[in-house]
C-alpha atoms as a PDB file:
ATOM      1  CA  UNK A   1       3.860 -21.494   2.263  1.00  0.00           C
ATOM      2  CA  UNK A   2       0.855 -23.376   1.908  1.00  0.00           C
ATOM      3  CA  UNK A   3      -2.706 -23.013   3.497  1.00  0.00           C
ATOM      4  CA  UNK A   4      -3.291 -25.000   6.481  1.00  0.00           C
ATOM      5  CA  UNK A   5      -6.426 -27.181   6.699  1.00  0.00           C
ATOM      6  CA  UNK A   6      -8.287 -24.746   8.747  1.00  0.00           C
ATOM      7  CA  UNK A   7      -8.214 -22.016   6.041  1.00  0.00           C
ATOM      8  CA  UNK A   8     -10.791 -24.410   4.357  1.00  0.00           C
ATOM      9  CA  UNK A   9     -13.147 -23.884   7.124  1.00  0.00           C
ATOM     10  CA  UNK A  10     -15.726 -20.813   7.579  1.00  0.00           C
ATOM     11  CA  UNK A  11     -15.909 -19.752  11.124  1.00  0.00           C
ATOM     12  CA  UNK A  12     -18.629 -17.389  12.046  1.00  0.00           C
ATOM     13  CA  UNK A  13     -16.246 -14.510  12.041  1.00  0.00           C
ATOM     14  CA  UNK A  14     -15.373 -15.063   8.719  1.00  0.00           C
ATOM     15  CA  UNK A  15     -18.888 -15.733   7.934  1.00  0.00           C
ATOM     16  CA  UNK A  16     -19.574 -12.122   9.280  1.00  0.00           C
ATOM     17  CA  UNK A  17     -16.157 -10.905   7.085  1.00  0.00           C
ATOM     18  CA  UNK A  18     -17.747 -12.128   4.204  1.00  0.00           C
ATOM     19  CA  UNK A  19     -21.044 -10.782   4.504  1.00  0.00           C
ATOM     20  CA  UNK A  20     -18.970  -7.072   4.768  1.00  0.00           C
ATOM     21  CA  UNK A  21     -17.169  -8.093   1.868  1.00  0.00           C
ATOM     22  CA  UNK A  22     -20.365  -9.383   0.073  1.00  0.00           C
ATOM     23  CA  UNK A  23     -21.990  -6.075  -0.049  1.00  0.00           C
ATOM     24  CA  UNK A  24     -18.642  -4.231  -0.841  1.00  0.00           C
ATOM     25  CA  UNK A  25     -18.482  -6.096  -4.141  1.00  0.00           C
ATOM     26  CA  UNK A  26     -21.272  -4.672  -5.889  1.00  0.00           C
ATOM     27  CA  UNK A  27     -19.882  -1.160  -5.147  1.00  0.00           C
ATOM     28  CA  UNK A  28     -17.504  -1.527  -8.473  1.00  0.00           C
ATOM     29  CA  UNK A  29     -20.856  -1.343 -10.489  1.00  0.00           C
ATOM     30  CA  UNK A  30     -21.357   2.170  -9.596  1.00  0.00           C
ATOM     31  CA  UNK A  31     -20.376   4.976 -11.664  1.00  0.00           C
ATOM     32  CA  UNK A  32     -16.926   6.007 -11.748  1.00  0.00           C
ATOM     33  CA  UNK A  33     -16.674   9.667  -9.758  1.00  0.00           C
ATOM     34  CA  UNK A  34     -13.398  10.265 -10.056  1.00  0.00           C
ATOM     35  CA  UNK A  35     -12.919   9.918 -13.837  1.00  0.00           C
ATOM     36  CA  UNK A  36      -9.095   9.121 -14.829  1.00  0.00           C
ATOM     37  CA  UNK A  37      -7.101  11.904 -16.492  1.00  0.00           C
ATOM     38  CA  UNK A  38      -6.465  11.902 -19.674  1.00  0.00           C
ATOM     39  CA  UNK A  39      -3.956  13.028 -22.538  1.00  0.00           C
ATOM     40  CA  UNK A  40      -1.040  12.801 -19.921  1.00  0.00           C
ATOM     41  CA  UNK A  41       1.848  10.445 -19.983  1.00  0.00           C
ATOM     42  CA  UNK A  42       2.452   7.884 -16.630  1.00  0.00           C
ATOM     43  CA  UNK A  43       5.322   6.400 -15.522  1.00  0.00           C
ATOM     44  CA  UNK A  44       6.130   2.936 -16.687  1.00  0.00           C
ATOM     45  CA  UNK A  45       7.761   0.357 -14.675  1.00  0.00           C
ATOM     46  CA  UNK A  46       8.576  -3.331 -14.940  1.00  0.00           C
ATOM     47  CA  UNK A  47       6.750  -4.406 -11.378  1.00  0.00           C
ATOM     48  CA  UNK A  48       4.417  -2.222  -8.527  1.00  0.00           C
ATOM     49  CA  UNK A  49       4.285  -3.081  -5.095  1.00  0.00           C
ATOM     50  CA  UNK A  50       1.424  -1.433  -2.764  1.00  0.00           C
ATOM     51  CA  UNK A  51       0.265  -2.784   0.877  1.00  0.00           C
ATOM     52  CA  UNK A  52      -1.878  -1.758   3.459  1.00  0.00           C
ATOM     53  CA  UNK A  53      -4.551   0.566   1.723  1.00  0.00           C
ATOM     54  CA  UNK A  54      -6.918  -0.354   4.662  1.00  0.00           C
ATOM     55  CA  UNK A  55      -9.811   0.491   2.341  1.00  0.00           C
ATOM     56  CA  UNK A  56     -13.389   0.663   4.082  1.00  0.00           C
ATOM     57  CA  UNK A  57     -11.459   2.684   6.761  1.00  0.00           C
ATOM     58  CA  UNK A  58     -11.538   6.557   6.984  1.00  0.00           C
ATOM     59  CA  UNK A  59      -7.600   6.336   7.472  1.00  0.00           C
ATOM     60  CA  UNK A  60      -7.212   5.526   3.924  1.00  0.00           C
ATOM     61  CA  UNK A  61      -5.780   7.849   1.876  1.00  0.00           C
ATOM     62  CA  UNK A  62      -7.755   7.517  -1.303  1.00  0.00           C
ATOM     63  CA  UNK A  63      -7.222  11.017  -3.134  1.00  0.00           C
ATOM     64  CA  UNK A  64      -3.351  10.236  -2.748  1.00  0.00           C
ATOM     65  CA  UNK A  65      -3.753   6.167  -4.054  1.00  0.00           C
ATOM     66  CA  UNK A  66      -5.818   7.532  -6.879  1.00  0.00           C
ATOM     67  CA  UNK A  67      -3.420  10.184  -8.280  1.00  0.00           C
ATOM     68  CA  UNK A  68      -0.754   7.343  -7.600  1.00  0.00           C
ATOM     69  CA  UNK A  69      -2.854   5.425 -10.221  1.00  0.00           C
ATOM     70  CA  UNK A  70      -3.050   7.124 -12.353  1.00  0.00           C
ATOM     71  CA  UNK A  71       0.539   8.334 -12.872  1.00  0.00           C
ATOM     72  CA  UNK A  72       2.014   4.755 -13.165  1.00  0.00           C
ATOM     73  CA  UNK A  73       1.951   2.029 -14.921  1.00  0.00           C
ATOM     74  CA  UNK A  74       3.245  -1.498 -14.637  1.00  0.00           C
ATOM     75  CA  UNK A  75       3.632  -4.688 -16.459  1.00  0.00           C
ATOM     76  CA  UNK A  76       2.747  -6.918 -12.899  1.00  0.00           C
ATOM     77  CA  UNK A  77       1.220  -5.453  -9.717  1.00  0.00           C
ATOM     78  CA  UNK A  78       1.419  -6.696  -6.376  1.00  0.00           C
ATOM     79  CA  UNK A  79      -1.630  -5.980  -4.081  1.00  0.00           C
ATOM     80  CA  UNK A  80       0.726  -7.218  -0.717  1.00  0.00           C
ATOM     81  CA  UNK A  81      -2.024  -7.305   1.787  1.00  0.00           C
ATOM     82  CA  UNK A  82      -4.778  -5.165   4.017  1.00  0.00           C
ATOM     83  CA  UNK A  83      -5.975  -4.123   0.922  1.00  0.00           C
ATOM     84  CA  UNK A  84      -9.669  -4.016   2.223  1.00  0.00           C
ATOM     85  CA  UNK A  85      -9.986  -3.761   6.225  1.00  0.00           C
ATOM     86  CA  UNK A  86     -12.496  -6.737   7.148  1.00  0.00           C
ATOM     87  CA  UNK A  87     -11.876  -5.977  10.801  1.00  0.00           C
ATOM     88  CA  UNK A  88     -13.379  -2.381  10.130  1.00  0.00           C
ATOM     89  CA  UNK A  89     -15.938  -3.422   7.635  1.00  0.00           C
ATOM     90  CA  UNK A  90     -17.047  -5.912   9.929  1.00  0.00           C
ATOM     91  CA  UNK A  91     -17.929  -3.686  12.968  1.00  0.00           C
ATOM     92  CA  UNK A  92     -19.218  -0.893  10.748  1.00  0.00           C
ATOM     93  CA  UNK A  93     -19.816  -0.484   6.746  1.00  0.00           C
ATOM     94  CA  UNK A  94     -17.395   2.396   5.664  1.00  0.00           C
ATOM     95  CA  UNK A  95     -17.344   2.891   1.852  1.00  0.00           C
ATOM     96  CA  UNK A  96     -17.153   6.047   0.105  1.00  0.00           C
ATOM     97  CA  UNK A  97     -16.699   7.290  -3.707  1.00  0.00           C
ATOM     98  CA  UNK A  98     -13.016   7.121  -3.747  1.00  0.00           C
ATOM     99  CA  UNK A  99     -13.203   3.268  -2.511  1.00  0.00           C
ATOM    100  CA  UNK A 100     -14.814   2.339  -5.083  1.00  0.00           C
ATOM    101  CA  UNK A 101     -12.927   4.347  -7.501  1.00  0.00           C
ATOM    102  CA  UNK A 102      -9.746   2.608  -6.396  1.00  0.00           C
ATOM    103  CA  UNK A 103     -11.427  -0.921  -6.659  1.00  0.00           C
ATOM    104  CA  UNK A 104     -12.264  -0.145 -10.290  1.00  0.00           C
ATOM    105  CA  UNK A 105      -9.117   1.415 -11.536  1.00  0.00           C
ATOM    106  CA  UNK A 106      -7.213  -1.766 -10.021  1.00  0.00           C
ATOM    107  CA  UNK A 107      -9.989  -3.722 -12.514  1.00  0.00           C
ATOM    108  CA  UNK A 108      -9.452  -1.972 -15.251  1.00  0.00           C
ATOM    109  CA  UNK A 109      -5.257  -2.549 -15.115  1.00  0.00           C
ATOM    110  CA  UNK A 110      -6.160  -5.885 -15.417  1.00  0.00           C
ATOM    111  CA  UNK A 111      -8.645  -5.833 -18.276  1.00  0.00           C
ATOM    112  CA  UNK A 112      -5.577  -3.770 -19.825  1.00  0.00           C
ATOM    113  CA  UNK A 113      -3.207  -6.595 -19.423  1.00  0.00           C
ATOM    114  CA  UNK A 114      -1.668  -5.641 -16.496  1.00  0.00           C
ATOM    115  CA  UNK A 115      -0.915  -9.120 -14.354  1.00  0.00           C
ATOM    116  CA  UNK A 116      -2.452  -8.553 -10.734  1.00  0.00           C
ATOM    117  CA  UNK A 117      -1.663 -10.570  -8.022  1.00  0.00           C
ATOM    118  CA  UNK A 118      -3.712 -10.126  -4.613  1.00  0.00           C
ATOM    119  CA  UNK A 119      -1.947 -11.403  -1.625  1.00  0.00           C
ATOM    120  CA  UNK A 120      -4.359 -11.054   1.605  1.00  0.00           C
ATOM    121  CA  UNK A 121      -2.956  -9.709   4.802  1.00  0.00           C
ATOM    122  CA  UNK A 122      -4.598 -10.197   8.413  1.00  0.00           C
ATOM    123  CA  UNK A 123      -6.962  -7.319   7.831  1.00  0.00           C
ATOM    124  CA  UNK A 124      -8.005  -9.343   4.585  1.00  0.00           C
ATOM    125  CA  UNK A 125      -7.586 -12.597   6.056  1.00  0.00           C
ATOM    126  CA  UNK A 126     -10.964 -13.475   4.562  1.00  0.00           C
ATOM    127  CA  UNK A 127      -9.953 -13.599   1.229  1.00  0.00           C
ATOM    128  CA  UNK A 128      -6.919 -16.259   1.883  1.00  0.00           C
ATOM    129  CA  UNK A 129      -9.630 -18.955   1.561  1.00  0.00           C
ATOM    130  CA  UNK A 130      -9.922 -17.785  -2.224  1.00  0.00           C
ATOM    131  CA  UNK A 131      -6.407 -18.605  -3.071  1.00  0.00           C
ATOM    132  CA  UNK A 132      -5.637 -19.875  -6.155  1.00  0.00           C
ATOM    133  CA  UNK A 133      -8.821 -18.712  -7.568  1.00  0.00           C
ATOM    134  CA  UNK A 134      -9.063 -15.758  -9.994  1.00  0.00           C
ATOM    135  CA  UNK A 135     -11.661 -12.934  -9.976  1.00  0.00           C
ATOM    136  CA  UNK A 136     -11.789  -9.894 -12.658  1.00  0.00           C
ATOM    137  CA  UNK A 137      -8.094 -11.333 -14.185  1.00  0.00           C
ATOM    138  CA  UNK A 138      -7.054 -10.653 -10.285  1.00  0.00           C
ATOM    139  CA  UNK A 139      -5.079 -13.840  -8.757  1.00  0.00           C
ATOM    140  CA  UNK A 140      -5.180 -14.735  -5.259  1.00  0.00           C
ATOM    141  CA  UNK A 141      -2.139 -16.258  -3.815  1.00  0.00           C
ATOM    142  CA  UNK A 142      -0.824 -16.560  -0.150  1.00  0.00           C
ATOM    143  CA  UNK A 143       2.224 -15.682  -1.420  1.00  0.00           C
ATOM    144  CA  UNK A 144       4.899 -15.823  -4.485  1.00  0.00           C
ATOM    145  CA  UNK A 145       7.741 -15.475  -5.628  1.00  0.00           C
ATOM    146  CA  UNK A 146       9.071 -12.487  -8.170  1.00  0.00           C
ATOM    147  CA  UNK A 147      12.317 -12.422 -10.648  1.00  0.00           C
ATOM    148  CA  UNK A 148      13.450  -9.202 -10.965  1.00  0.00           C
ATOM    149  CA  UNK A 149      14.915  -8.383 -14.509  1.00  0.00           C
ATOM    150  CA  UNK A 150      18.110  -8.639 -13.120  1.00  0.00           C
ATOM    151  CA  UNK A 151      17.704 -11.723 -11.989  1.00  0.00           C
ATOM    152  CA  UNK A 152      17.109 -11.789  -8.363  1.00  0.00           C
ATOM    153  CA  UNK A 153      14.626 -13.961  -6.398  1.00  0.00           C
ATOM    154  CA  UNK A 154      12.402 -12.101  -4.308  1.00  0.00           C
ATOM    155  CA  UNK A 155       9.549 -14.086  -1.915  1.00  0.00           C
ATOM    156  CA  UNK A 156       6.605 -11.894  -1.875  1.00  0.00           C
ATOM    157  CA  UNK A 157       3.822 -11.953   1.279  1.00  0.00           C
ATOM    158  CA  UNK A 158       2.207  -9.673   3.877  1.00  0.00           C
ATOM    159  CA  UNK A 159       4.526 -10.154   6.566  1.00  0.00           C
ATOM    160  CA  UNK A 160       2.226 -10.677   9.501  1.00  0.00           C
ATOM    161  CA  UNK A 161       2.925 -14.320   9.929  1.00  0.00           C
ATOM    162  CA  UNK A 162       6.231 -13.159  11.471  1.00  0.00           C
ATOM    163  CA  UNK A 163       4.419 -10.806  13.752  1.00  0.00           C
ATOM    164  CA  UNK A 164       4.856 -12.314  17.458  1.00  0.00           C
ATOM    165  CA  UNK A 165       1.567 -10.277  18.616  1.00  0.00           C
ATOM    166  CA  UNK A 166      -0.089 -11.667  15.567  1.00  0.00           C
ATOM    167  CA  UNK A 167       0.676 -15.126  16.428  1.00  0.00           C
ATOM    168  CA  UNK A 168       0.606 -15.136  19.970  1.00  0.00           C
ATOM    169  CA  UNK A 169      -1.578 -12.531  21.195  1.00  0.00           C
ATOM    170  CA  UNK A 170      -4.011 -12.180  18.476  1.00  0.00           C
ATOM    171  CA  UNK A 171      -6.435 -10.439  21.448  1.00  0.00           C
ATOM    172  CA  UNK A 172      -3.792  -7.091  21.758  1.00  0.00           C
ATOM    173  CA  UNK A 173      -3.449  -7.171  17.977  1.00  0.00           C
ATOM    174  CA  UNK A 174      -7.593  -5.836  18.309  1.00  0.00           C
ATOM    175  CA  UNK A 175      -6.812  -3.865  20.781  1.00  0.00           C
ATOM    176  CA  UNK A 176      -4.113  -1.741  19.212  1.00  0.00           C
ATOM    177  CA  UNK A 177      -5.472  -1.386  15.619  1.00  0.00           C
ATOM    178  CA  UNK A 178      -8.588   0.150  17.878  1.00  0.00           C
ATOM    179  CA  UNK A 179      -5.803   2.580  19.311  1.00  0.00           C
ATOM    180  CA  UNK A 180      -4.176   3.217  15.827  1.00  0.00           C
ATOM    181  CA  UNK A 181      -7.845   3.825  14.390  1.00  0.00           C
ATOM    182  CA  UNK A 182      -8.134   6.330  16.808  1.00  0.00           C
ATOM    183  CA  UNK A 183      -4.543   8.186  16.036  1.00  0.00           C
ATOM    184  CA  UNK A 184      -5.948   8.373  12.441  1.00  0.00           C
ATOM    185  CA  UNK A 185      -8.903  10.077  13.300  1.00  0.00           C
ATOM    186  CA  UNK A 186      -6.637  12.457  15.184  1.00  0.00           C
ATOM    187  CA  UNK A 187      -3.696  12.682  12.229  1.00  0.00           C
ATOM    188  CA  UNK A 188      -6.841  13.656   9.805  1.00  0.00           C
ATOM    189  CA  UNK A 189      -8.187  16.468  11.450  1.00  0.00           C
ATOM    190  CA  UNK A 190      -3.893  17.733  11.685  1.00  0.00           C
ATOM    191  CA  UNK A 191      -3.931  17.290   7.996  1.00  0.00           C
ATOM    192  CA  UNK A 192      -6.888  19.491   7.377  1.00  0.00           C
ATOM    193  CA  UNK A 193      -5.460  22.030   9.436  1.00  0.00           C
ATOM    194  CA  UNK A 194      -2.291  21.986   8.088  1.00  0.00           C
ATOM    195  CA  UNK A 195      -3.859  21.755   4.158  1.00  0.00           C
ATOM    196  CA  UNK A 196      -5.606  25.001   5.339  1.00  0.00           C
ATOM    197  CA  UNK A 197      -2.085  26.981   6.149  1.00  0.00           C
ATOM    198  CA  UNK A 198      -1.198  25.410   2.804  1.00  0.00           C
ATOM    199  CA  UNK A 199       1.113  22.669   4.097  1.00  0.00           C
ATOM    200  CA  UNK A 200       1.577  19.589   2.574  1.00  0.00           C
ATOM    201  CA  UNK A 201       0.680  16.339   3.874  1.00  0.00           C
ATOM    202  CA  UNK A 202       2.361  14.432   6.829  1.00  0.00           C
ATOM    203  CA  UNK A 203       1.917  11.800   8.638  1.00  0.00           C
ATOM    204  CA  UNK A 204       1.473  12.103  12.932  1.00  0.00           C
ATOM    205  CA  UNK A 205       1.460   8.410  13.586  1.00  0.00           C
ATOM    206  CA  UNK A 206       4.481   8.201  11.544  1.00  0.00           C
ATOM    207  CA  UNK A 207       6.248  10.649  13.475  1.00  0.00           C
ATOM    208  CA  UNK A 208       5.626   8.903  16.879  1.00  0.00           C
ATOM    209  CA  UNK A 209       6.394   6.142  15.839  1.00  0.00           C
ATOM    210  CA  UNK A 210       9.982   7.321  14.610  1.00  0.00           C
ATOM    211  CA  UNK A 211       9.853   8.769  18.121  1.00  0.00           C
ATOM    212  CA  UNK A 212       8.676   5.955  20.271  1.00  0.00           C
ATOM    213  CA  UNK A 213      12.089   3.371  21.480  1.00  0.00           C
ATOM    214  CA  UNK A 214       9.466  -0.108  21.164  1.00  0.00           C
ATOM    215  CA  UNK A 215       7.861   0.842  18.161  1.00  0.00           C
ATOM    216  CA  UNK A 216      11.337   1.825  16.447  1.00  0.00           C
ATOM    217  CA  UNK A 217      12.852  -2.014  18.177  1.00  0.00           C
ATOM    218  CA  UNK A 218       9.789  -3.758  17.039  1.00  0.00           C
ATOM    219  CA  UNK A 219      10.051  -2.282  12.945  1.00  0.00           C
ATOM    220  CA  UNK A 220      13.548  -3.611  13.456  1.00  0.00           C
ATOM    221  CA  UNK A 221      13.083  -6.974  14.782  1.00  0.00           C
ATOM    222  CA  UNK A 222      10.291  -7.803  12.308  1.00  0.00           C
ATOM    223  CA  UNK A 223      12.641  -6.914   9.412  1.00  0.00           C
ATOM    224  CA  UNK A 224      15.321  -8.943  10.909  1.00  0.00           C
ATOM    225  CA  UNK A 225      13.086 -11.986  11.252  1.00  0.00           C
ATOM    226  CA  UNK A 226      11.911 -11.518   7.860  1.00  0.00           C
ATOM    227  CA  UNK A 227      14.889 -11.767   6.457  1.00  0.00           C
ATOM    228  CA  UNK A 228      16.459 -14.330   7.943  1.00  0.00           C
ATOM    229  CA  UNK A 229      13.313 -16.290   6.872  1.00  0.00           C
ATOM    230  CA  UNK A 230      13.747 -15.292   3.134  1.00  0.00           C
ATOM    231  CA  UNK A 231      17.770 -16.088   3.299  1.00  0.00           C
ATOM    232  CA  UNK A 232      16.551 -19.733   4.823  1.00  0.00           C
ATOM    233  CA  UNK A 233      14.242 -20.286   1.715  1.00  0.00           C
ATOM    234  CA  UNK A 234      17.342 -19.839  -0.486  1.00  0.00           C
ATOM    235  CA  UNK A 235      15.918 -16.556  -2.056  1.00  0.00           C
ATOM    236  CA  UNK A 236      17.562 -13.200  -2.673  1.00  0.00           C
ATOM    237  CA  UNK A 237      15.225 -10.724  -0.923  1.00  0.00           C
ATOM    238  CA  UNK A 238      12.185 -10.170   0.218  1.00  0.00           C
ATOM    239  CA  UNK A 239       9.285  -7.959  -0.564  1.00  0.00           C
ATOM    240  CA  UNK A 240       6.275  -7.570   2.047  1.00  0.00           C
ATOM    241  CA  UNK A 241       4.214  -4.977   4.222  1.00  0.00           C
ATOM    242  CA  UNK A 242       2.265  -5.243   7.176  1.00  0.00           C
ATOM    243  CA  UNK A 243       4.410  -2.778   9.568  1.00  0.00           C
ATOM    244  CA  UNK A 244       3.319   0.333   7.836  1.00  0.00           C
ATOM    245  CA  UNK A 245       7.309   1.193   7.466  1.00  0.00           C
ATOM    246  CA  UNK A 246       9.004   1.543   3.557  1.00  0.00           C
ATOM    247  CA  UNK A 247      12.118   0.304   3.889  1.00  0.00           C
ATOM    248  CA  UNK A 248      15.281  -1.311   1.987  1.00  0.00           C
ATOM    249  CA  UNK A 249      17.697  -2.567   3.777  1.00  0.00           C
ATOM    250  CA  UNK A 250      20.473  -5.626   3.297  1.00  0.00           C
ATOM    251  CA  UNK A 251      21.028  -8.607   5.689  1.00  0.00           C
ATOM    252  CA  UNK A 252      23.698 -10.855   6.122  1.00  0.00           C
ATOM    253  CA  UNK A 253      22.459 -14.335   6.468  1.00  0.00           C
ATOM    254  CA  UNK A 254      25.135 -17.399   6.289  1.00  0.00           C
ATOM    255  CA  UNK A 255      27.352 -15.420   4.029  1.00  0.00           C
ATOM    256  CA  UNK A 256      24.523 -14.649   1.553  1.00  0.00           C
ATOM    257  CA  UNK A 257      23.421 -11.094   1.255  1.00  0.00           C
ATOM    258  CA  UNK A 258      19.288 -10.553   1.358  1.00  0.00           C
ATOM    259  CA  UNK A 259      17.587  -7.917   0.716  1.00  0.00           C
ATOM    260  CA  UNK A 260      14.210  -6.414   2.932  1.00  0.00           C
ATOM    261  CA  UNK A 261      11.895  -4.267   0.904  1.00  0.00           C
ATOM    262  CA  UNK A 262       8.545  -3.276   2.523  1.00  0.00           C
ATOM    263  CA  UNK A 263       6.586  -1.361   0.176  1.00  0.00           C
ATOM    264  CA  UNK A 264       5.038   0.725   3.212  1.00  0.00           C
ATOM    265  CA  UNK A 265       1.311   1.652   3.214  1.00  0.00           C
ATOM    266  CA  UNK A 266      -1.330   4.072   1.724  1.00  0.00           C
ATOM    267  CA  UNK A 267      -2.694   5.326   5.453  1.00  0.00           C
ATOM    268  CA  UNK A 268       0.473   7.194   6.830  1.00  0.00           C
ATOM    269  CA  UNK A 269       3.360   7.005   4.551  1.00  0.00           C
ATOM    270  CA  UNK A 270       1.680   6.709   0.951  1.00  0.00           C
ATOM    271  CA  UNK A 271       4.314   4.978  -0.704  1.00  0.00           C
ATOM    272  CA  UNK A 272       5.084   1.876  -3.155  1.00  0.00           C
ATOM    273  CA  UNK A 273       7.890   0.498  -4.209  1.00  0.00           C
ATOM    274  CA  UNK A 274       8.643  -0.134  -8.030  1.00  0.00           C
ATOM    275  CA  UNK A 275      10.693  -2.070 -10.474  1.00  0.00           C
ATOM    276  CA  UNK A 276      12.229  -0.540 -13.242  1.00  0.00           C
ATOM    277  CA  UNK A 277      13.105  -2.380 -16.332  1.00  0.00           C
ATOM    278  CA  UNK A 278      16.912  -2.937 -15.694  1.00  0.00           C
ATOM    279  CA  UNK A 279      15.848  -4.671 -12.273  1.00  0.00           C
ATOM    280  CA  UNK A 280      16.615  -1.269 -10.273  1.00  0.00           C
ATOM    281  CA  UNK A 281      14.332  -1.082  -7.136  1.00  0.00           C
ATOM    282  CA  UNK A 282      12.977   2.157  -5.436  1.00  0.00           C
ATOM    283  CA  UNK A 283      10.962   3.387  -3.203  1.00  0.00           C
ATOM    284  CA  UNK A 284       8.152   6.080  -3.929  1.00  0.00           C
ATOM    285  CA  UNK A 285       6.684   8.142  -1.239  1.00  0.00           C
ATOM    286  CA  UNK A 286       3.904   9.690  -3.247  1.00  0.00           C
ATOM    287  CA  UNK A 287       2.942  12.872  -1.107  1.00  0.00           C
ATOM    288  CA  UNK A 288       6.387  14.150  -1.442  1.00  0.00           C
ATOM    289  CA  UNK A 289       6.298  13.127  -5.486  1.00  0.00           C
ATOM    290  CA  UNK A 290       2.848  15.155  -5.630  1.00  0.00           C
ATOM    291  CA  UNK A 291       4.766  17.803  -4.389  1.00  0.00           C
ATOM    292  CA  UNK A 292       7.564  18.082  -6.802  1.00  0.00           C
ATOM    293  CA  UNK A 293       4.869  18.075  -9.495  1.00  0.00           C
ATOM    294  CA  UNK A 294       3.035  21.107  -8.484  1.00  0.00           C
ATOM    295  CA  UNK A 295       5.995  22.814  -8.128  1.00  0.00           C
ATOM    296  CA  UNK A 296       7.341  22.173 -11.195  1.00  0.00           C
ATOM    297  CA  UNK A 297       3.503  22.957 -12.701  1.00  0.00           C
ATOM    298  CA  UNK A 298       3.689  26.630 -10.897  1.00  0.00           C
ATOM    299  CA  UNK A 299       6.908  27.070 -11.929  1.00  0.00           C
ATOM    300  CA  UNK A 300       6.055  26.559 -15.701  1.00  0.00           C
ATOM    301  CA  UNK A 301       2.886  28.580 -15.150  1.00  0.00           C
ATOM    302  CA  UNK A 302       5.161  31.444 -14.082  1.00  0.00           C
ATOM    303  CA  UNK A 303       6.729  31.440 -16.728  1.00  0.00           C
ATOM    304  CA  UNK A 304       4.069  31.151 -19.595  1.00  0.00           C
ATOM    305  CA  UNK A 305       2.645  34.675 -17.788  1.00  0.00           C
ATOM    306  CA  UNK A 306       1.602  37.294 -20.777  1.00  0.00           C
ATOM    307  CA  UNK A 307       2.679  39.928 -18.766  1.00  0.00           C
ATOM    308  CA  UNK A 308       5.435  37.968 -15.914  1.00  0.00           C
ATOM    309  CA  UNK A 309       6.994  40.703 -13.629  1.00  0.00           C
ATOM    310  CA  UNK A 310      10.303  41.781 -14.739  1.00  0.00           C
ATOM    311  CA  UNK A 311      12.482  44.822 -13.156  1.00  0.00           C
ATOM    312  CA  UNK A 312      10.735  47.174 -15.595  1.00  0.00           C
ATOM    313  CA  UNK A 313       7.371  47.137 -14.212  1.00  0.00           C
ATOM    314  CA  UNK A 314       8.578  46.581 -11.078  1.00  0.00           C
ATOM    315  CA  UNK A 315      10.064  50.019 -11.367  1.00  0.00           C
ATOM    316  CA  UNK A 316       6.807  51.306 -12.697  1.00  0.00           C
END
């Protein structure tokens, strides 16, 4: 897993990638408009894993990654790829508040002591010419490895350099994150609908995809591959995105059990997967953790009423 010689080299798309990325840096500089909470208590674990946040796109979900961030906390944390979308910020400069907001609470873990690790993904390629290099106490690595507290070895990377479209047609890969941008747009406008009849959120290109027979034999193919690749580096697992698909799942490869974990994304799902301190993995879909909480925090409100309804006044 080492860069090739033509990572060293700046083509003009890059150049252009760069330029997006260029102005994008400043935008940490800017006040802070989401202010973090204070006075509560997070969640600590041992390691974090997020992937595809797709920031600079409107498909981001940046209210959810926020409250995410600031309800957990983590000794490491693994930025797995398509962190920033070049191929969007390259066509058209998308950046609002919460972007920036997200940029500069991932900072400030790091100034805390958190260890950050940055692994670019194809929507990020851009930044794989940086590896090695640190910036704000963030590393940038094309990939690494992880040892769980238990013990297990787990390779760590985006995932798209097992994606056959990726590698061979990297023409239709343009094509369909065009038609996915467009699904976005269309699972938004759902969302606001259904926030307005006071549902909670969920995820239309999720659904299809659950529904569609080549998506569904293409999630499982990738994860095969995957794996097999990780059980043919001698580790015990391994950890990546990419697919926009959380997942754990365990693979039998020369008599050696490995295990798949894809973290998922922050555009349909909204999850991350997590280490806790005795090694234990899990996934976390945050919308459905979001949910729990404000349930629990009407609940309590309930009952802390002066004057709560009882069968007395009811009767009244």
């Amino acid at each position: 897993m080492t860069d090739s010689a033509s990572n060293d080299r700046t083509s003009p798309g890059d150049a252009a990638d760069i330029a997006s990325l260029a102005r994008v840096a400043s935008f940490p500089l800017q006040p802070v408009t989401v202010p973090e909470p204070e006075g509560h208590t997070r969640r600590r674990y041992r390691t974090i894993w997020i992937s595809d946040v797709h920031l600079g796109t409107k498909g981001c979900n940046a209210r959810l990654l926020i409250d995410f961030l600031d309800h957990t906390d983590s000794d490491t944390m693994y930025l797995v790829g398509d962190i920033i979308d070049g191929w969007r910020l390259k066509k058209k400069l998308f950046w609002p508040p919460e972007h920036n907001d997200i940029v500069w609470r991932v900072l400030k873990r790091a100034k805390r002591g958190t260890r950050v690790v940055y692994i670019p993904g194809n929507h990020d390629e851009v930044v794989r010419q940086f590896a090695g290099l640190n910036f704000g106490g963030i590393e940038i690595l094309r990939a690494a490895f992880h040892t769980t507290a238990d013990g297990r070895r787990l390779m760590v990377l985006h995932g798209d350099e097992f994606d056959a479209i990726m590698l061979s047609h990297r023409w239709l890969a343009f094509v369909g994150d065009a038609l996915y941008h467009l699904m976005m747009g269309l699972n938004g406008w759902v969302n606001m609908a259904r926030k307005a009849l006071g549902m909670p959120y969920w995820s239309l290109s999720k659904a299809a995809k659950h529904k569609v027979k080549n998506a569904v034999e293409f999630i499982s193919k990738f994860e095969e591959i995957v794996a097999r690749a990780a059980g043919e580096r001698g580790v015990d697992g391994v950890v990546c995105g990419h697919i926009h698909t959380a997942e754990i799942r365990d693979f039998e490869h020369d008599g050696k059990t490995v295990q798949y974990f894809n973290d998922g994304d922050w555009v349909e799902g909204c999850t991350a997967l997590v280490e806790h301190f005795d090694g234990r993995m899990e996934l976390l879909h945050w919308p459905e953790e979001v949910a729990r909480r404000h349930a629990a925090e009407s609940a309590d409100a309930e009952t802390k009423l002066p004057f709560a309804p009882g069968p007395e006044r009811e009767a009244a």
